[in-house]
Protein backbone atom coordinates (compact mmCIF):
# COMPACT_ATOMS: atom_id res chain seq x y z
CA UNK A 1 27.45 2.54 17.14
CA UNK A 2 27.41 1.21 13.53
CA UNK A 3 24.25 3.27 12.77
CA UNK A 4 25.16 6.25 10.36
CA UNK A 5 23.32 9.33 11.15
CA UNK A 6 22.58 12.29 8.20
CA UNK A 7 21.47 15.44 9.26
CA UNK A 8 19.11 17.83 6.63
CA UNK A 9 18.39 14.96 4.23
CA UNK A 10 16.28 15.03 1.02
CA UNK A 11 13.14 12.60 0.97
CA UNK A 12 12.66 13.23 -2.23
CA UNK A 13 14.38 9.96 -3.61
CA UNK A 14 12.60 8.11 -0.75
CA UNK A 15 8.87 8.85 -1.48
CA UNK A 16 6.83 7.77 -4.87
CA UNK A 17 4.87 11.50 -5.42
CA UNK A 18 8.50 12.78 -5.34
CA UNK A 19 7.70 15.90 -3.40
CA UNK A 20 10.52 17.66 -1.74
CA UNK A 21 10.57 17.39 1.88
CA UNK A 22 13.74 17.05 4.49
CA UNK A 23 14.36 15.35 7.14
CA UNK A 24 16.12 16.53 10.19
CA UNK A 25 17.79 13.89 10.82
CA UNK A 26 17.86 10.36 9.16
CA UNK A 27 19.33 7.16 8.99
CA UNK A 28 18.73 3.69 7.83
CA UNK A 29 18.32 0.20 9.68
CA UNK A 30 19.35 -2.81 7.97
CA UNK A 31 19.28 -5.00 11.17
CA UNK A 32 17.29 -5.56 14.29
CA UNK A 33 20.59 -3.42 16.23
CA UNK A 34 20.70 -0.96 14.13
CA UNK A 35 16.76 -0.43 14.73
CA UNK A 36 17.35 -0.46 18.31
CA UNK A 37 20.38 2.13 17.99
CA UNK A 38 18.17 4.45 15.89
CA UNK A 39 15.41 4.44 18.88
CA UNK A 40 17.90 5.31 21.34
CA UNK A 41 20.02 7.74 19.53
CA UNK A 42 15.83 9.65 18.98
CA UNK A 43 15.47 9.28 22.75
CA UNK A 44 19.13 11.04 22.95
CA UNK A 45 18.52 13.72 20.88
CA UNK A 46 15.10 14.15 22.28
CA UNK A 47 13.72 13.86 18.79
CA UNK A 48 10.88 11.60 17.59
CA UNK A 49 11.64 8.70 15.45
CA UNK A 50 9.96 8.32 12.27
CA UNK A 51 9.91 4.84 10.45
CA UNK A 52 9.61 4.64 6.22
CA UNK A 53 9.34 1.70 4.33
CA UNK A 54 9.21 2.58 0.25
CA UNK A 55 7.62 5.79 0.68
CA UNK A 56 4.75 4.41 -1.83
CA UNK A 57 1.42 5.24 0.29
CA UNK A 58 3.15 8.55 1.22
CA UNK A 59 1.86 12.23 1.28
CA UNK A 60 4.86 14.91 2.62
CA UNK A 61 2.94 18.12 3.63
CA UNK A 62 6.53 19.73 4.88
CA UNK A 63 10.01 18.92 6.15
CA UNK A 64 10.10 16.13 8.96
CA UNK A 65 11.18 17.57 12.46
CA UNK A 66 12.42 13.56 13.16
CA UNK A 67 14.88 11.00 13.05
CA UNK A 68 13.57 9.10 9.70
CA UNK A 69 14.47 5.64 10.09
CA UNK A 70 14.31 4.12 6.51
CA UNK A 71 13.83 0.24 6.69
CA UNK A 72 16.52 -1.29 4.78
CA UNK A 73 16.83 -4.61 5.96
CA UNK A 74 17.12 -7.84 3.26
CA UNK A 75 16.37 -11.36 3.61
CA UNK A 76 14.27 -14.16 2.26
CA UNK A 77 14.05 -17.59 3.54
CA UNK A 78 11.97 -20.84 4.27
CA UNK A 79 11.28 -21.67 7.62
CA UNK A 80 8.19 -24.17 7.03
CA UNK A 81 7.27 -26.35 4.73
CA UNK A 82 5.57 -29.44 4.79
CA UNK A 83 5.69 -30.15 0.64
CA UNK A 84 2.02 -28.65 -0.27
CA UNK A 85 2.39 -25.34 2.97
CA UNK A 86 5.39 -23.22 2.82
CA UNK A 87 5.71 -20.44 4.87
CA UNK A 88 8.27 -17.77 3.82
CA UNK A 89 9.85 -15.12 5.71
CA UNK A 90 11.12 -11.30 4.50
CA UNK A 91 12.48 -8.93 5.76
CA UNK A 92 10.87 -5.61 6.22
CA UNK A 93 13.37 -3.51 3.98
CA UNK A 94 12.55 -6.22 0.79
CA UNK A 95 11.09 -4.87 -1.93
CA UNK A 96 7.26 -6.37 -2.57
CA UNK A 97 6.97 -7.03 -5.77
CA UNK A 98 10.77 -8.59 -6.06
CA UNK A 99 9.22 -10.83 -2.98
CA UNK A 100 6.36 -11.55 -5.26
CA UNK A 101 8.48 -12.63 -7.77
CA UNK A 102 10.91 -14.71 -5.57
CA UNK A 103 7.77 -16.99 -4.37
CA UNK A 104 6.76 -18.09 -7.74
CA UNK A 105 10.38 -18.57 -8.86
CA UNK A 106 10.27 -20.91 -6.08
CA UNK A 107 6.54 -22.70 -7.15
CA UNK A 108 5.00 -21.11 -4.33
CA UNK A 109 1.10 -20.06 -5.13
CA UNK A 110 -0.48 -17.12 -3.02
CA UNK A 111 0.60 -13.84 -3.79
CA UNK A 112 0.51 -13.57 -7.85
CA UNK A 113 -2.50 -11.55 -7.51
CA UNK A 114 -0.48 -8.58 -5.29
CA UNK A 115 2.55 -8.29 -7.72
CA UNK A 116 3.34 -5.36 -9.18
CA UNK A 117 2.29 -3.02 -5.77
CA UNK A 118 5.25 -0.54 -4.76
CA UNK A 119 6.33 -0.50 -1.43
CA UNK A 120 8.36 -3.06 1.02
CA UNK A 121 7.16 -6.35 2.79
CA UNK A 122 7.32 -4.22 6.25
CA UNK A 123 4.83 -1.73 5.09
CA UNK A 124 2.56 -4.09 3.22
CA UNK A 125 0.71 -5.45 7.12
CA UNK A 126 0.10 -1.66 8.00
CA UNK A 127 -2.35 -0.87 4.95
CA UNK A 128 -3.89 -4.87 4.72
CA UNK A 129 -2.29 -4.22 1.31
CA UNK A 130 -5.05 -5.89 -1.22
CA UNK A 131 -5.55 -6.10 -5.11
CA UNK A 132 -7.49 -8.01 -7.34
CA UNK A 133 -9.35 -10.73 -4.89
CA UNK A 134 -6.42 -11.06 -2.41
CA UNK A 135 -5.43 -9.17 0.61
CA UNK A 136 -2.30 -9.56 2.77
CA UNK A 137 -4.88 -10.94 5.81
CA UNK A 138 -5.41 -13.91 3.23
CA UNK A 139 -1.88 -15.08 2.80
CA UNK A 140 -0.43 -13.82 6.14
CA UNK A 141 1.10 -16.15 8.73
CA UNK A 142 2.60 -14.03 10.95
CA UNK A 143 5.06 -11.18 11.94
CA UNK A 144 7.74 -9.81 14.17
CA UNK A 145 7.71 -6.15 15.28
CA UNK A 146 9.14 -3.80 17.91
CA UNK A 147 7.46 -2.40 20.63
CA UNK A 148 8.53 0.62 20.99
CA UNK A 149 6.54 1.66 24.64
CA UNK A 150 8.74 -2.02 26.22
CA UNK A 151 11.54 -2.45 23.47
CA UNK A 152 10.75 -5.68 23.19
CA UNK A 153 10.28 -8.10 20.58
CA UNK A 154 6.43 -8.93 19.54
CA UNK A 155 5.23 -12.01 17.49
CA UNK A 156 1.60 -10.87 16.21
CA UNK A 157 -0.34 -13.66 14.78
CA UNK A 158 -3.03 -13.32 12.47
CA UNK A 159 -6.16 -12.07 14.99
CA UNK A 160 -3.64 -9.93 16.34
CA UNK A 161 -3.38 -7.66 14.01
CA UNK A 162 -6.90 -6.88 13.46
CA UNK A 163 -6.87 -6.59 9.95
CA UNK A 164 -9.49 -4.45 7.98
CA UNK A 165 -10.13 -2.87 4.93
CA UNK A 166 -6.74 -1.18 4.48
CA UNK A 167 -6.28 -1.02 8.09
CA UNK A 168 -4.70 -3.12 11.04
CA UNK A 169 -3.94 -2.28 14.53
CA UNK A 170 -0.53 -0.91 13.38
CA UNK A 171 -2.06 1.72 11.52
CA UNK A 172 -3.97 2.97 13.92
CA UNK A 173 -0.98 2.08 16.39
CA UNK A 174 1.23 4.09 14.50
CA UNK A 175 3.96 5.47 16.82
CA UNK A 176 3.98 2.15 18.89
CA UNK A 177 5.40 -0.77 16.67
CA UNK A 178 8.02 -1.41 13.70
CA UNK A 179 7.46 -4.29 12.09
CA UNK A 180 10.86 -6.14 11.70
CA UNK A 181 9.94 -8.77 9.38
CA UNK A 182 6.85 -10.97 7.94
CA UNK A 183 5.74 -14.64 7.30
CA UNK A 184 3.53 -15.80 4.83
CA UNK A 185 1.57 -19.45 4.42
CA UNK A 186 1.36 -20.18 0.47
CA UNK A 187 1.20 -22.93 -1.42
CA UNK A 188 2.53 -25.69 -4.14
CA UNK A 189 -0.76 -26.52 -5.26
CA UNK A 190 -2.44 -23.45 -7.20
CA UNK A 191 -5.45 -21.72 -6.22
CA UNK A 192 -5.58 -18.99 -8.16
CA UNK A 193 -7.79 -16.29 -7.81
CA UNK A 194 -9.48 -15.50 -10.70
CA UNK A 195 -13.22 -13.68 -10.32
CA UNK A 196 -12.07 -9.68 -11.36
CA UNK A 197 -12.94 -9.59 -14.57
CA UNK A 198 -10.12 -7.72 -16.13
CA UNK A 199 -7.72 -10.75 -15.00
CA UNK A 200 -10.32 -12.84 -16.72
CA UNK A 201 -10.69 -10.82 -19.98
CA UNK A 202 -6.74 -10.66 -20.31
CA UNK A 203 -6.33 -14.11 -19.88
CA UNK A 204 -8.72 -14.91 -22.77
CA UNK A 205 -7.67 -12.49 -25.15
CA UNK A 206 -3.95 -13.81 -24.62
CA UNK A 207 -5.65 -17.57 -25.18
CA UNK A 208 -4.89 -19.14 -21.69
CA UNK A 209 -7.30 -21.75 -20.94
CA UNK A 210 -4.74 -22.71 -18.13
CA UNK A 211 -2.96 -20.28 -16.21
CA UNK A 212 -0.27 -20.54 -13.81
CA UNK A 213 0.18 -18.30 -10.80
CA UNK A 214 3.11 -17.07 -12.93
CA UNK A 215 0.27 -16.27 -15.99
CA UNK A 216 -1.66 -14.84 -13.09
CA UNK A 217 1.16 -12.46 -11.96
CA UNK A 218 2.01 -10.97 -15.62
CA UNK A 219 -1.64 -10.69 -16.37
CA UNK A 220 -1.78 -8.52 -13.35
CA UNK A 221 1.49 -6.69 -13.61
CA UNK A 222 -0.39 -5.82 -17.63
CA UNK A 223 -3.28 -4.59 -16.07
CA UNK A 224 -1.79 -2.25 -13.86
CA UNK A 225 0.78 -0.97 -16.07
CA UNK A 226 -2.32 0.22 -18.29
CA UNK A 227 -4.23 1.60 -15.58
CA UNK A 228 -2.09 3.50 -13.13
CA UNK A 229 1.27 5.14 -13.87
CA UNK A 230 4.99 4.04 -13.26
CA UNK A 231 6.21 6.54 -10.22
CA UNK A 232 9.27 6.35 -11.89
CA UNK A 233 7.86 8.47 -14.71
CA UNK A 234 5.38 10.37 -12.86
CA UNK A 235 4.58 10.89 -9.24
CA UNK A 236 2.15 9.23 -7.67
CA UNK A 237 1.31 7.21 -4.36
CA UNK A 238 -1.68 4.31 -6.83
CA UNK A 239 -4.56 4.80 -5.44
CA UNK A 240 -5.24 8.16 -3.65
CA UNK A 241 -8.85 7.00 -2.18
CA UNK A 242 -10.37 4.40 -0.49
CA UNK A 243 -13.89 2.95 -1.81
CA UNK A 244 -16.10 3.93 0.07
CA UNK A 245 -18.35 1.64 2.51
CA UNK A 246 -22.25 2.82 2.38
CA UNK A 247 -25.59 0.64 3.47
CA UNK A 248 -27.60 -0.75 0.46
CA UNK A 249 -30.30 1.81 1.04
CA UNK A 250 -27.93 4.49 0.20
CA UNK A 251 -26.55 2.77 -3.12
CA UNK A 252 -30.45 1.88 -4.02
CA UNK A 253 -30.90 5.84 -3.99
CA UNK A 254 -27.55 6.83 -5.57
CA UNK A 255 -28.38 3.80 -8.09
CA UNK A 256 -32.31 5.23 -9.35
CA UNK A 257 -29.89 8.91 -9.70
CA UNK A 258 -26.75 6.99 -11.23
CA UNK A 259 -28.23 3.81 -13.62
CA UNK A 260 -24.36 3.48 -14.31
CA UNK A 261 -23.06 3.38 -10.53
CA UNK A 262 -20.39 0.80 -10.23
CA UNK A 263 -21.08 -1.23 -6.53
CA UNK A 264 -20.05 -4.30 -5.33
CA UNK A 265 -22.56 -5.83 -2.41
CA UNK A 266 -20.16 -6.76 0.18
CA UNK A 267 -22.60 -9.52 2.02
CA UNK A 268 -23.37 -7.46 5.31
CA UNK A 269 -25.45 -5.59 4.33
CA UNK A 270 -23.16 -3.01 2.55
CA UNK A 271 -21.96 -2.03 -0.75
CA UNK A 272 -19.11 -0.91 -1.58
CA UNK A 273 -18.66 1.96 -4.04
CA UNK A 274 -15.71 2.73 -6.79
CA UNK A 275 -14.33 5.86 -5.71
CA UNK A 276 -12.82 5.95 -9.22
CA UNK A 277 -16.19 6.13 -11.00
CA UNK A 278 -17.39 8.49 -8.33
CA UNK A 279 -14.74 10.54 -9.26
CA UNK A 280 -14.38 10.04 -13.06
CA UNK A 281 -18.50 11.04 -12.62
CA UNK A 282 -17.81 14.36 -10.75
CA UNK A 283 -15.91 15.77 -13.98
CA UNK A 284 -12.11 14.79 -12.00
CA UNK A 285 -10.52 12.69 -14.53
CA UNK A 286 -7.57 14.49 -16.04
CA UNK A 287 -8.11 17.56 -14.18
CA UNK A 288 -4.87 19.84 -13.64
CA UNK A 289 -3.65 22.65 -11.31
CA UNK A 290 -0.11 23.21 -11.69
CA UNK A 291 1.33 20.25 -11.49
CA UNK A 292 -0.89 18.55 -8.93
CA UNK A 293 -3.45 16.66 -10.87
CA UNK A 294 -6.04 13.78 -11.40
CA UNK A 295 -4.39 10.78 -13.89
CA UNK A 296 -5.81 11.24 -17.39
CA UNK A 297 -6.60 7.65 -17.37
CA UNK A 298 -7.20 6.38 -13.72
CA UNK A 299 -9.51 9.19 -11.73
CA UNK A 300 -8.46 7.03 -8.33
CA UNK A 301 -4.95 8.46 -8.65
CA UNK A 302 -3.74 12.14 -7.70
CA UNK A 303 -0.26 12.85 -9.49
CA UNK A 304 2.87 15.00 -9.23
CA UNK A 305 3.92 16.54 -12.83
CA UNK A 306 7.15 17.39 -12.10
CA UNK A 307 7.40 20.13 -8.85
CA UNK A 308 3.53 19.76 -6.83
CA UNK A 309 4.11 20.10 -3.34
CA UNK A 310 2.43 17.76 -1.13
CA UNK A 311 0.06 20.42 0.44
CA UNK A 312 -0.70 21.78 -3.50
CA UNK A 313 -1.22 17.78 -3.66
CA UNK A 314 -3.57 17.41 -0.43
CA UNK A 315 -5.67 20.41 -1.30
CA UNK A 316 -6.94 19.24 -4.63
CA UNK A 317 -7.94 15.64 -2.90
CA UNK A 318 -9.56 17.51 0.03
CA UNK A 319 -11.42 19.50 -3.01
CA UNK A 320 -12.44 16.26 -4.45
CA UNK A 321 -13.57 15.09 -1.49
CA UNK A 322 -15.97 18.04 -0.64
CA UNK A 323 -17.34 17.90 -3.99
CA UNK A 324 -18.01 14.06 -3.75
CA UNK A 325 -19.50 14.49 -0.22
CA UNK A 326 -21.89 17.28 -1.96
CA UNK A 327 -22.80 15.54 -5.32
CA UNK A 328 -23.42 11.71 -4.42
CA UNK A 329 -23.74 12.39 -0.28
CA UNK A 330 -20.50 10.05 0.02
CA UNK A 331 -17.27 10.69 1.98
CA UNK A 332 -13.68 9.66 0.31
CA UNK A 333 -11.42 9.02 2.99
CA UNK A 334 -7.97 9.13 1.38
CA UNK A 335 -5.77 6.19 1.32
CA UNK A 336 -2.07 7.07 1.67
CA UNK A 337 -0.35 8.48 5.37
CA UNK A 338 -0.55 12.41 5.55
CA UNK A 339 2.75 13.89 7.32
């Protein structure tokens, strides 16, 4: 067996809120083999396997009773392309926002609006990872995963997956497939995506009449870097909550209480709230216990100063959520996986 298998191992290193947490057992998988070893080995052991991709939409309550199985596979290559459609392939252990990169290095227009998100191409499906106008549902082609109830190979194709509003059927799938690797469909010819109206104002004040999905991409990776804060420097998994969904009869109300509520009418007949301003509204902004905390400049993001656990971490978001659901009548449901 070429799989190497560590027993008591930090996951510190391997999750963006940097919380201490350890895992029984772990390993990592840079192949398809080695991801078939690691199953085996769990069913051996009669221990549950456990699959983590960058550890960005992350929350460690306590150590992991598993085998972790960190997805460390590489790869990036062309397998369609017709001279205006190219669809790309990665591999589930790539880095996103390398990827990102990659595809306009190669004139490739489609995912300029995602860069800059933490996390791995593998883990990007599970969420319907989205920013800025784009989600992955919008640039997706297809993907290869592992069922884990047949051990067979699966390709899922775009209805297949059942993508939502950060959700797909391998989210709420969780312990049956491993996504192995991921296709995209983008483009030569730019379409950019250009209606939030940061993107816009940052493109103006920097005078480009013009831009290029490369323009695009460092206007966005700008924006971000103002907004939300490098886990490098300070723990954090981006944004902690979901916007919330409500009907327009319940914005119209919170709107004659809230002249300055920030909703977006979604087109079905619902709107969809900022959870930011909701919380920002409540009094959360900046707010510190320990060193779990609320971002001094970006309410939608719950941070780690230095040594938060992830329960000190989960308790102040379930606070904010019970005052939300008693000041506005709106439920937060939080964004990142809870282990």
């Amino acid at each position: 067996m070429s799989l190497l298998i560590e027993q008591n191992r930090s996951l510190k290193p391997f999750n963006t809120f940097a919380v201490e947490a350890r895992a029984t057992r772990f390993a990592e998988a840079h192949d398809d083999q080695e991801v078939i070893e690691a199953l085996a080995e769990a069913r051996r052991l009669g221990v549950r396997p456990w699959v983590l991709g960058g550890g960005s939409n992350l929350v460690l309550t306590g150590d992991v009773d598993a085998l972790v199985l960190r997805m460390a596979s590489r790869g990036i290559r062309i397998i369609e392309d017709d001279g205006e459609r190219v669809v790309i392939e990665a591999e589930a252990g790539e880095p996103w926002h390398p990827f990102v990169l990659r595809s306009l290095a190669c004139g490739l227009c489609g995912l300029e609006n995602l860069s800059l998100i933490p996390g791995t191409v593998g883990a990007a499906p599970i969420q319907n990872v989205g920013a800025y106008g784009v989600e992955i549902k919008d640039v997706f082609a297809g993907l290869t995963a592992l069922d884990r109830e047949t051990g067979e190979l699966v390709e899922f194709s775009l209805q297949a997956c059942e993508f939502g509003y950060r959700d797909s059927v391998f989210k709420r799938q969780p312990e049956r497939y491993i996504i192995l690797r991921v296709r995209f469909a983008l483009q030569r010819t730019p379409n950019l995506k250009l209606e939030y109206g940061p993107l816009r104002h940052w493109l103006q004040q920097h005078a480009i009449e013009s831009p290029t999905p490369t323009d695009v991409s460092r206007a966005i990776c700008s924006i971000r870097s103002e907004k939300l804060p490098d886990p490098r420097v300070l723990g954090n998994a981006g944004s902690f909550f979901k916007n919330p969904l409500v009907f327009q009869a319940a914005a119209d109300t919170l709107r004659e209480r809230f002249p300055d509520l920030v909703a977006f009418a979604q087109g079905d007949g619902q709107v969809k709230l900022a959870a930011g301003w909701l919380i920002e509204r409540a009094g959360w902004k900046g707010y510190r216990e320990g060193d779990a905390g609320v971002h001094k400049l970006q309410a939608l993001v719950l941070v780690n100063y230095g040594e938060a656990t992830g329960r000190q971490i989960l308790e102040l978001a379930r606070r904010i959520q019970r005052d939300i659901g008693e000041r506005f009548g709106v439920q937060l449901e939080i964004e990142p996986n809870v282990i």
